[in-house]
PDB file of N, CA and C in Angstrom:
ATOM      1  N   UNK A   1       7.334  72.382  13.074  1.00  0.00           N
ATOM      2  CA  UNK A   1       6.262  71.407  13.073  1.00  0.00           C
ATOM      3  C   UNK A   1       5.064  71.903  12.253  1.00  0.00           C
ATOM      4  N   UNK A   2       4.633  72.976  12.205  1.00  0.00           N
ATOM      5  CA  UNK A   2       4.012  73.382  11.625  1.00  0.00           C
ATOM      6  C   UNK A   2       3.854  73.643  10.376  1.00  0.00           C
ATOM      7  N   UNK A   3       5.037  73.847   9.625  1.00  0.00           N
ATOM      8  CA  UNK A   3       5.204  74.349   8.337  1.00  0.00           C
ATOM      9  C   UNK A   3       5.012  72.783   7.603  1.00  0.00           C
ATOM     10  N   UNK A   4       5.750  71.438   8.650  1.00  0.00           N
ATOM     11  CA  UNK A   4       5.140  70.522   8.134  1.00  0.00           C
ATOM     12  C   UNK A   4       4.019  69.782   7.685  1.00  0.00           C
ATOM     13  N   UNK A   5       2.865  70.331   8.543  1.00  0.00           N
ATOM     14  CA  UNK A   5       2.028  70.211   8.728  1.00  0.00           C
ATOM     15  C   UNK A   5       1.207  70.751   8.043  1.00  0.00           C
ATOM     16  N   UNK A   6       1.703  72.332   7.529  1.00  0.00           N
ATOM     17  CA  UNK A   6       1.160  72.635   6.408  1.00  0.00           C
ATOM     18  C   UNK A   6       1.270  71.871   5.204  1.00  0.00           C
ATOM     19  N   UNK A   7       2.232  71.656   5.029  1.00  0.00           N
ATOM     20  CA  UNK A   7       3.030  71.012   3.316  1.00  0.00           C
ATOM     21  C   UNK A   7       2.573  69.865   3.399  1.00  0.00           C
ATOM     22  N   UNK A   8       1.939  68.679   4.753  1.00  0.00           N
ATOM     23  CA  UNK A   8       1.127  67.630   4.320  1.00  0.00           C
ATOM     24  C   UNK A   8      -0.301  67.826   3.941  1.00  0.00           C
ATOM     25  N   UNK A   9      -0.622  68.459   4.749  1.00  0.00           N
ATOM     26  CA  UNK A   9      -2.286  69.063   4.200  1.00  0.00           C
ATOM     27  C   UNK A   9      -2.253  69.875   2.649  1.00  0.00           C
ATOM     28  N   UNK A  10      -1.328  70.404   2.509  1.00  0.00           N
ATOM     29  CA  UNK A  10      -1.319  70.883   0.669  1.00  0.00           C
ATOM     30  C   UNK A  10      -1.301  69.783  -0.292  1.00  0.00           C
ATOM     31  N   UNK A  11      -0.145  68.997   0.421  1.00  0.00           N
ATOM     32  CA  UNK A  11      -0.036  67.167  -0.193  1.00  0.00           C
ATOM     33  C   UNK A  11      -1.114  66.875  -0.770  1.00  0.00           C
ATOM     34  N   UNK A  12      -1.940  66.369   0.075  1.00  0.00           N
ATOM     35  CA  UNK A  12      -3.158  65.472   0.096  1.00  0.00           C
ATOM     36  C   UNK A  12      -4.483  66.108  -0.585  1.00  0.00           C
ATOM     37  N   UNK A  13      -4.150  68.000  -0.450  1.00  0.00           N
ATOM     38  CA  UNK A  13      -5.268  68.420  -1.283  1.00  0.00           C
ATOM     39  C   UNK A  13      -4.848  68.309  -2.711  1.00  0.00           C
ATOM     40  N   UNK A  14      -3.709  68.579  -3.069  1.00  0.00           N
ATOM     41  CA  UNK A  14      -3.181  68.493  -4.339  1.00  0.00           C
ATOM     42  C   UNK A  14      -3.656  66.940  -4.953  1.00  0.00           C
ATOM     43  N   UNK A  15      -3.460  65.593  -4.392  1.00  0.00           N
ATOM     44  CA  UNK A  15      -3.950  64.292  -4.626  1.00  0.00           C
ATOM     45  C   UNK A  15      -5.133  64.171  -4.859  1.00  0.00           C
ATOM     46  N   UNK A  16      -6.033  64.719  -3.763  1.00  0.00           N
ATOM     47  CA  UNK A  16      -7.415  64.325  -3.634  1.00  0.00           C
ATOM     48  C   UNK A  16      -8.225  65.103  -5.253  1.00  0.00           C
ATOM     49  N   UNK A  17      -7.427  66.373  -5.331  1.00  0.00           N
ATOM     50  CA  UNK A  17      -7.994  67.105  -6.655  1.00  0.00           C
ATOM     51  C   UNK A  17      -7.572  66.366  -7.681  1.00  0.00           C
ATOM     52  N   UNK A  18      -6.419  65.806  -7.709  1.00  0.00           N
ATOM     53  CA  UNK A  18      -6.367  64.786  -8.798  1.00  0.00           C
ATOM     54  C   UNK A  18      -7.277  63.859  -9.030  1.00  0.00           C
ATOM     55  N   UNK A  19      -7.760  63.081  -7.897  1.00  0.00           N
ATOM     56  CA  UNK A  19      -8.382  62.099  -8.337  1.00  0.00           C
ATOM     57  C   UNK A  19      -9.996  62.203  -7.939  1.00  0.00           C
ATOM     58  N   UNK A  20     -10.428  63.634  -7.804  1.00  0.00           N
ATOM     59  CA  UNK A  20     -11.630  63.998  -7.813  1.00  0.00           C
ATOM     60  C   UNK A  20     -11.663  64.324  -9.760  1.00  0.00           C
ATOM     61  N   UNK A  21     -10.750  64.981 -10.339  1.00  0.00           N
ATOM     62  CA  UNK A  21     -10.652  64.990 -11.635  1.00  0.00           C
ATOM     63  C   UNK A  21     -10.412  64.266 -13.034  1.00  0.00           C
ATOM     64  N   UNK A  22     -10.750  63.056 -12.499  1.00  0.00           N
ATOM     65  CA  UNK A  22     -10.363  61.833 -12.991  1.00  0.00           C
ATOM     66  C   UNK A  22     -11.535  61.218 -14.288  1.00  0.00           C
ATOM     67  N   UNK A  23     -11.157  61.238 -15.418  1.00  0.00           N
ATOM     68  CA  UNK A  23     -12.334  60.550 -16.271  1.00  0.00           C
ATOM     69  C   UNK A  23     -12.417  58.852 -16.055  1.00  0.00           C
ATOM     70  N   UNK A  24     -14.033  58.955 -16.024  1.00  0.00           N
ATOM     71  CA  UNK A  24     -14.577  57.664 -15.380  1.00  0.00           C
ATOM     72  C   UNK A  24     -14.968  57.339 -16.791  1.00  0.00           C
ATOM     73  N   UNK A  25     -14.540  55.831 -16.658  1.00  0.00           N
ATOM     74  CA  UNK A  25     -15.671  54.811 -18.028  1.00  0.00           C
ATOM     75  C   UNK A  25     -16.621  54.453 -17.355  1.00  0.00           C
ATOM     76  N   UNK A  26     -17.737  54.335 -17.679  1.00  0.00           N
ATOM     77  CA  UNK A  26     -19.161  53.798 -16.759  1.00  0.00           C
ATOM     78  C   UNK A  26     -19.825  52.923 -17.808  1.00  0.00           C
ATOM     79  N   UNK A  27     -19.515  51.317 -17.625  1.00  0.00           N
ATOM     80  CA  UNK A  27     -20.565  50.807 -17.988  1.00  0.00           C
ATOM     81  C   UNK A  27     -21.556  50.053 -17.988  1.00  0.00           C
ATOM     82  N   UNK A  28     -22.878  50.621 -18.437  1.00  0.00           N
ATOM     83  CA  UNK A  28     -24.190  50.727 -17.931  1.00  0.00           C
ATOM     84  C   UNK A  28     -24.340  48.971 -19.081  1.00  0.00           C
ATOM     85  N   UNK A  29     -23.742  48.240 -19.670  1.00  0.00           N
ATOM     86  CA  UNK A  29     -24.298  47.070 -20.325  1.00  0.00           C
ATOM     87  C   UNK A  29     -24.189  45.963 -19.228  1.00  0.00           C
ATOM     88  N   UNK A  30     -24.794  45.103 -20.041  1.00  0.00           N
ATOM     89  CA  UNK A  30     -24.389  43.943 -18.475  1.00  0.00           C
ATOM     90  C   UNK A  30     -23.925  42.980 -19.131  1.00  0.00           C
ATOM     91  N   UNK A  31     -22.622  43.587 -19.878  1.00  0.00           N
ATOM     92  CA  UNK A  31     -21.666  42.651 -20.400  1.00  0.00           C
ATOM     93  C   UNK A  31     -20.451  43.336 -20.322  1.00  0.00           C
ATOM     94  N   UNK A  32     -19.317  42.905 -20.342  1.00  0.00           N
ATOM     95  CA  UNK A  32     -17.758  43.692 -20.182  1.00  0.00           C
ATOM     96  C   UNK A  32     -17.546  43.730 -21.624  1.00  0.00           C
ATOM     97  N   UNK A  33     -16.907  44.488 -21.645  1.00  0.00           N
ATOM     98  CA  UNK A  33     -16.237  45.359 -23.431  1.00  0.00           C
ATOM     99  C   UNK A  33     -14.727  45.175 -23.341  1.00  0.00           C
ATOM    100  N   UNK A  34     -14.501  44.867 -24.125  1.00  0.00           N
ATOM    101  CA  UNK A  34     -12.885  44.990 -24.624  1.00  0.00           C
ATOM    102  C   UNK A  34     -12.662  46.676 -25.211  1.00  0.00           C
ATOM    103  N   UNK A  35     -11.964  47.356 -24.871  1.00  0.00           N
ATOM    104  CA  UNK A  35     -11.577  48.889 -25.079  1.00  0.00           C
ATOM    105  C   UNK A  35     -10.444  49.182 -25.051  1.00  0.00           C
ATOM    106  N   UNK A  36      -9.892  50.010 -26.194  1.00  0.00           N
ATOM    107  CA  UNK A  36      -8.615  50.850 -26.794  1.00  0.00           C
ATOM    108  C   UNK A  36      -8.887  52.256 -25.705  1.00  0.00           C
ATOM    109  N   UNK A  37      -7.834  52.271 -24.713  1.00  0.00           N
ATOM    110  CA  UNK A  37      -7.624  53.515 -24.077  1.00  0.00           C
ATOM    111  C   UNK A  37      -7.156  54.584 -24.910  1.00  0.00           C
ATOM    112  N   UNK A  38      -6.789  55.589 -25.059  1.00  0.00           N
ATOM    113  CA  UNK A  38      -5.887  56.296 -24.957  1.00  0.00           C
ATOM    114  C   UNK A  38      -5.586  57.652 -24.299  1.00  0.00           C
ATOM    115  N   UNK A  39      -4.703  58.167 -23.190  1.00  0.00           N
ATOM    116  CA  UNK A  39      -4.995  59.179 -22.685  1.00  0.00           C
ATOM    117  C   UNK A  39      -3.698  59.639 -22.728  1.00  0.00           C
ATOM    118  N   UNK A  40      -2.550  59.103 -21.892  1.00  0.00           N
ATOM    119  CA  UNK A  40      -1.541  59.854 -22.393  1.00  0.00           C
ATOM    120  C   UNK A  40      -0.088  58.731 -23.070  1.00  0.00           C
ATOM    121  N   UNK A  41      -1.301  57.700 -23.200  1.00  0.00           N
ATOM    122  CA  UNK A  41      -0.515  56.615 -24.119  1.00  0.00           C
ATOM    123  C   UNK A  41      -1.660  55.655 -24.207  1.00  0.00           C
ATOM    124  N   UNK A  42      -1.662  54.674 -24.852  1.00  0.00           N
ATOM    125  CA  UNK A  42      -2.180  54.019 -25.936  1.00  0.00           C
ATOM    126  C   UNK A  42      -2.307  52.429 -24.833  1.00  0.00           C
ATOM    127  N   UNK A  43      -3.053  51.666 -24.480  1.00  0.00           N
ATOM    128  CA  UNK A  43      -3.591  50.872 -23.960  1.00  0.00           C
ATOM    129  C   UNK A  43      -5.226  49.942 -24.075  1.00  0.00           C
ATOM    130  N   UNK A  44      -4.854  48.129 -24.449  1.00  0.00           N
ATOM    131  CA  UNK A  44      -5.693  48.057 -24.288  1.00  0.00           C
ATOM    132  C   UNK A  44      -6.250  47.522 -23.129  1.00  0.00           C
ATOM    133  N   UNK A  45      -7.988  47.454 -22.875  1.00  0.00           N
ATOM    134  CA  UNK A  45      -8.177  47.400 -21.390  1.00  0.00           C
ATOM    135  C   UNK A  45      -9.631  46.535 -21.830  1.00  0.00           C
ATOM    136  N   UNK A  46     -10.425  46.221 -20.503  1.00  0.00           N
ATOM    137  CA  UNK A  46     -11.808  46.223 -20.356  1.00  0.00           C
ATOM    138  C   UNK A  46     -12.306  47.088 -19.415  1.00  0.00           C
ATOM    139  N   UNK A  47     -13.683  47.029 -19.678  1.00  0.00           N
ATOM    140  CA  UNK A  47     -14.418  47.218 -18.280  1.00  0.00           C
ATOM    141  C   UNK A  47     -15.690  45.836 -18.413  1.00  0.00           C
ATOM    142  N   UNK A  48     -15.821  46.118 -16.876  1.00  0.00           N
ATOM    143  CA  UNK A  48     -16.487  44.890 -16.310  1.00  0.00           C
ATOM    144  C   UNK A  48     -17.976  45.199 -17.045  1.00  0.00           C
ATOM    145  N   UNK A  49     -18.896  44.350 -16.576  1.00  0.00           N
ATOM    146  CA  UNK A  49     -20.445  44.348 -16.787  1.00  0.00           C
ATOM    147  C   UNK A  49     -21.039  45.731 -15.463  1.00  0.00           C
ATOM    148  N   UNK A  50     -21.447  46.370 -16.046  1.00  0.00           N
ATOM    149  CA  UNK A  50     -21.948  47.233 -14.759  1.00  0.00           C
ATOM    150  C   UNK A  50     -21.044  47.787 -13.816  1.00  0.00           C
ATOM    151  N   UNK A  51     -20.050  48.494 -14.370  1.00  0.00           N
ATOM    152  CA  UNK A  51     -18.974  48.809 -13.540  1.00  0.00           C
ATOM    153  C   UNK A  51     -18.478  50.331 -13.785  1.00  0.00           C
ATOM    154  N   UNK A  52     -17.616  50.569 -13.228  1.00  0.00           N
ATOM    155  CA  UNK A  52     -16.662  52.105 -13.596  1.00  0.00           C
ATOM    156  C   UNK A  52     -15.372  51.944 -13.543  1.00  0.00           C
ATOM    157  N   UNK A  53     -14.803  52.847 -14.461  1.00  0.00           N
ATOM    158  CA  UNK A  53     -13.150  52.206 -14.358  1.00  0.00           C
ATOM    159  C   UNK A  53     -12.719  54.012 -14.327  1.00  0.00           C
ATOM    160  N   UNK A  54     -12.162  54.302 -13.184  1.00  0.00           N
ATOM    161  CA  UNK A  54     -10.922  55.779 -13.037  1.00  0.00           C
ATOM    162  C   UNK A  54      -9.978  55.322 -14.742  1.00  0.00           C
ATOM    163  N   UNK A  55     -10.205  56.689 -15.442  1.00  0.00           N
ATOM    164  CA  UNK A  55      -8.712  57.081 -16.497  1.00  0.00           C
ATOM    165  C   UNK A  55      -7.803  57.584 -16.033  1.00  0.00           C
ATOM    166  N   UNK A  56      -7.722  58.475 -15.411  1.00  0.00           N
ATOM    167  CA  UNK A  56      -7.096  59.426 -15.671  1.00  0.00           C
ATOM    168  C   UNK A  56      -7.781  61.119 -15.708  1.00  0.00           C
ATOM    169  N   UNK A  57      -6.452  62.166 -15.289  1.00  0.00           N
ATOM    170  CA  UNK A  57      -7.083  63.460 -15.915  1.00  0.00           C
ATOM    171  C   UNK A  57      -7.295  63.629 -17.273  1.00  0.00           C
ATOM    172  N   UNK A  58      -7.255  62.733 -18.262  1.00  0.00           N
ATOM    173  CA  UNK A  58      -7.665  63.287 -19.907  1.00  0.00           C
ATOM    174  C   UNK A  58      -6.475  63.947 -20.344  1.00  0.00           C
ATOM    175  N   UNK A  59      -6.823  64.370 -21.200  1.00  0.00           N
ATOM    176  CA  UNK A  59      -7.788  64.380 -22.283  1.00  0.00           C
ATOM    177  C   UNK A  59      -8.105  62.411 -22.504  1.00  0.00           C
ATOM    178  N   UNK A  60      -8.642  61.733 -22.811  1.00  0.00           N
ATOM    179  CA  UNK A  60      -8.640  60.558 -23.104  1.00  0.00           C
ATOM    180  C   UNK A  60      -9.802  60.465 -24.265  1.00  0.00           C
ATOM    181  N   UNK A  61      -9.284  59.259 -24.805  1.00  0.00           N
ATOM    182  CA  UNK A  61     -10.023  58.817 -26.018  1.00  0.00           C
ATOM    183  C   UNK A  61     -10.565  57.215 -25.748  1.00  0.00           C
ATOM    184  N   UNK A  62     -12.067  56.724 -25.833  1.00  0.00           N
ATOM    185  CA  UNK A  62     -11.965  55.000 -25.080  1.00  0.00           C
ATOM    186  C   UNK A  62     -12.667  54.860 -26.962  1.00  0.00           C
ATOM    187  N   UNK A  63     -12.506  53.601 -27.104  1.00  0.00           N
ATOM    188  CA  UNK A  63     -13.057  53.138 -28.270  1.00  0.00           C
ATOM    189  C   UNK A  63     -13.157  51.651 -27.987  1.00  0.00           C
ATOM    190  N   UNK A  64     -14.806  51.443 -27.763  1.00  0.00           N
ATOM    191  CA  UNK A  64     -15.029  50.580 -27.853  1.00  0.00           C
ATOM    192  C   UNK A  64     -14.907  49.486 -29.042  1.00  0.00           C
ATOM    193  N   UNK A  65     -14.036  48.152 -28.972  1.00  0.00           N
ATOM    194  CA  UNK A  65     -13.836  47.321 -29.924  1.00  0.00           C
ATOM    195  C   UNK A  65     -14.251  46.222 -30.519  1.00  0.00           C
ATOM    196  N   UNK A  66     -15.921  46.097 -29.865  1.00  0.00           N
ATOM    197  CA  UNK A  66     -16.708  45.630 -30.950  1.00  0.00           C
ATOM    198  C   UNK A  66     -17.406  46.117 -31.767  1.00  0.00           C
ATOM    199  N   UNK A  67     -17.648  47.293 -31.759  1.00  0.00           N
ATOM    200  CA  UNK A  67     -18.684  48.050 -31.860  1.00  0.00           C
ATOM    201  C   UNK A  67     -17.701  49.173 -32.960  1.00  0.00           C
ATOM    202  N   UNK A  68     -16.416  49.871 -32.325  1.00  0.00           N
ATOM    203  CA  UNK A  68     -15.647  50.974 -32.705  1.00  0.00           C
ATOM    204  C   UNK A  68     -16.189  52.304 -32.776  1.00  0.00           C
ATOM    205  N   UNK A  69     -17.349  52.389 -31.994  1.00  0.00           N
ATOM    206  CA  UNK A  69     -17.454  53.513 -31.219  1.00  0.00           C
ATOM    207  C   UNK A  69     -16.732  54.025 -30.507  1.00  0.00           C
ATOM    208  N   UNK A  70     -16.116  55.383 -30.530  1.00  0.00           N
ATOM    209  CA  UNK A  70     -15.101  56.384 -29.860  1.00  0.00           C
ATOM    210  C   UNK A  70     -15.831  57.822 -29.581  1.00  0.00           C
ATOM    211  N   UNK A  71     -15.328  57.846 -28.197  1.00  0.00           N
ATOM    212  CA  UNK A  71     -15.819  59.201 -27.447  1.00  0.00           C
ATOM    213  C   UNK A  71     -14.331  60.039 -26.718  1.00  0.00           C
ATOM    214  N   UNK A  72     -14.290  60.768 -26.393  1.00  0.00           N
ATOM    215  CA  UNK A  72     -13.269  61.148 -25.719  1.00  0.00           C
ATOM    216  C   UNK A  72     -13.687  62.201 -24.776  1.00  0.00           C
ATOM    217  N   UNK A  73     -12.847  62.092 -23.582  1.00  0.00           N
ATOM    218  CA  UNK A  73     -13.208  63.174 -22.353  1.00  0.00           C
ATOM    219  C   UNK A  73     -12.538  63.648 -21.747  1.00  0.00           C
ATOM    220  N   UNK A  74     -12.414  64.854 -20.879  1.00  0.00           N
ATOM    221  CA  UNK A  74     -11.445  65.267 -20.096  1.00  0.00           C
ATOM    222  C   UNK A  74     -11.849  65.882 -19.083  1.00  0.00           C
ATOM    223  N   UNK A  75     -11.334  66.200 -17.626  1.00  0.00           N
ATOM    224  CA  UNK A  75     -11.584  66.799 -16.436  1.00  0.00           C
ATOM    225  C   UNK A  75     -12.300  65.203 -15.687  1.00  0.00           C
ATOM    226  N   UNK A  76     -13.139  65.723 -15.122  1.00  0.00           N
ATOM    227  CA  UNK A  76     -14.276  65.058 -14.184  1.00  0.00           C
ATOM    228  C   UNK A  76     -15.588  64.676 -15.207  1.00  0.00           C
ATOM    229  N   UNK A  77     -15.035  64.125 -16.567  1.00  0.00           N
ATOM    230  CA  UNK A  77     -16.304  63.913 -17.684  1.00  0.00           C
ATOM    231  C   UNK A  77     -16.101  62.745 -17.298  1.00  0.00           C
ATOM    232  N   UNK A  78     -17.363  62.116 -17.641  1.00  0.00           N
ATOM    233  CA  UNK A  78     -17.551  60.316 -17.333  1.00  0.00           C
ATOM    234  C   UNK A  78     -18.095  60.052 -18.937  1.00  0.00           C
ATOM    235  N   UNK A  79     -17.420  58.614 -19.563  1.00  0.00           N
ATOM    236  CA  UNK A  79     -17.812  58.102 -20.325  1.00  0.00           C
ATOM    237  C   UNK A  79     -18.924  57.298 -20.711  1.00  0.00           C
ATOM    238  N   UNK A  80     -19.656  57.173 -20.931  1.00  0.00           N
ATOM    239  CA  UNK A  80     -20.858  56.211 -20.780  1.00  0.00           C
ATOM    240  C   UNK A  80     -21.059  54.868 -21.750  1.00  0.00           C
ATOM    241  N   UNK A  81     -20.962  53.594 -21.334  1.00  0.00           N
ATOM    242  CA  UNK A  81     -21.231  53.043 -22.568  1.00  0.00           C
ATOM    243  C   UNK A  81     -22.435  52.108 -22.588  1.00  0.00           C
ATOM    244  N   UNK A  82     -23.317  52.280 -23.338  1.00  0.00           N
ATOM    245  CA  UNK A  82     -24.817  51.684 -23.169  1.00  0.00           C
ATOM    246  C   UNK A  82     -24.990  51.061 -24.552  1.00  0.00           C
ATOM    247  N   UNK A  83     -25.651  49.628 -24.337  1.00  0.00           N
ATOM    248  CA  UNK A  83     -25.477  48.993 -26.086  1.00  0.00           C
ATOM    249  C   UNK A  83     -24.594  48.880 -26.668  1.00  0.00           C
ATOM    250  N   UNK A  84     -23.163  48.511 -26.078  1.00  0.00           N
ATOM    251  CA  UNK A  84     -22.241  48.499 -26.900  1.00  0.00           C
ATOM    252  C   UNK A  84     -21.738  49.999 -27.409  1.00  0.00           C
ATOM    253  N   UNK A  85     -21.891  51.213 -27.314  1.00  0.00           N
ATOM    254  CA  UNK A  85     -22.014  52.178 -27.973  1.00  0.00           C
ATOM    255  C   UNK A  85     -21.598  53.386 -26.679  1.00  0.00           C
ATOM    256  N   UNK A  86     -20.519  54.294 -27.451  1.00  0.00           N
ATOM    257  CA  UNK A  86     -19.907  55.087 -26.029  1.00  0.00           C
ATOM    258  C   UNK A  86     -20.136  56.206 -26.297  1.00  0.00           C
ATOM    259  N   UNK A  87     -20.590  57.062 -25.169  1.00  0.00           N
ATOM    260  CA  UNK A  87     -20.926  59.040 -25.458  1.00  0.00           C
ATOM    261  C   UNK A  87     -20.494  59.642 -24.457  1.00  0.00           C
ATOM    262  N   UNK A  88     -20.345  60.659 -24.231  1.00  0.00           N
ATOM    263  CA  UNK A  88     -19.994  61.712 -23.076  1.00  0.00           C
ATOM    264  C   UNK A  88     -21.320  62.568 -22.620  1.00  0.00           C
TER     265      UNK A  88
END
């Protein structure tokens, strides 16, 4: 019982570090963007008006597609996009 008990509690720390390590898009416009993902494949996406969107662990690349501003991040980096325009 125990050893199980271990191997679920390793579980869940192993998960939780995943998705404590997760690159965030954050954006600060108060309009939604159309955006070219790419992290460990190639996707396109939005984000909302004033919102955050989980990537992934990275490395990732977002490129915004009105604008074609590109930033890229990895670990627990958050993307920022303000004015149409994206930085780390």
């Amino acid at each position: 019982m125990r050893i199980v008990s271990m191997a679920a509690i390793a579980g869940m720390l192993c998960v939780s570090q995943s998705a404590l390590a997760a690159v965030k898009l954050v954006n600060r416009d108060s309009t939604s963007h159309d955006v070219l993902i790419k992290c460990s494949s190639t996707t396109d996406g939005s984000v909302g008006a004033s919102s955050t969107r989980d990537l992934g662990n990275g490395p990732c690349t977002v490129t915004v597609k009105k604008t074609g501003s590109s930033a890229t991040a990895s670990g627990n980096d958050s993307l920022i996009i303000k004015d149409g325009k994206i930085s780390k």
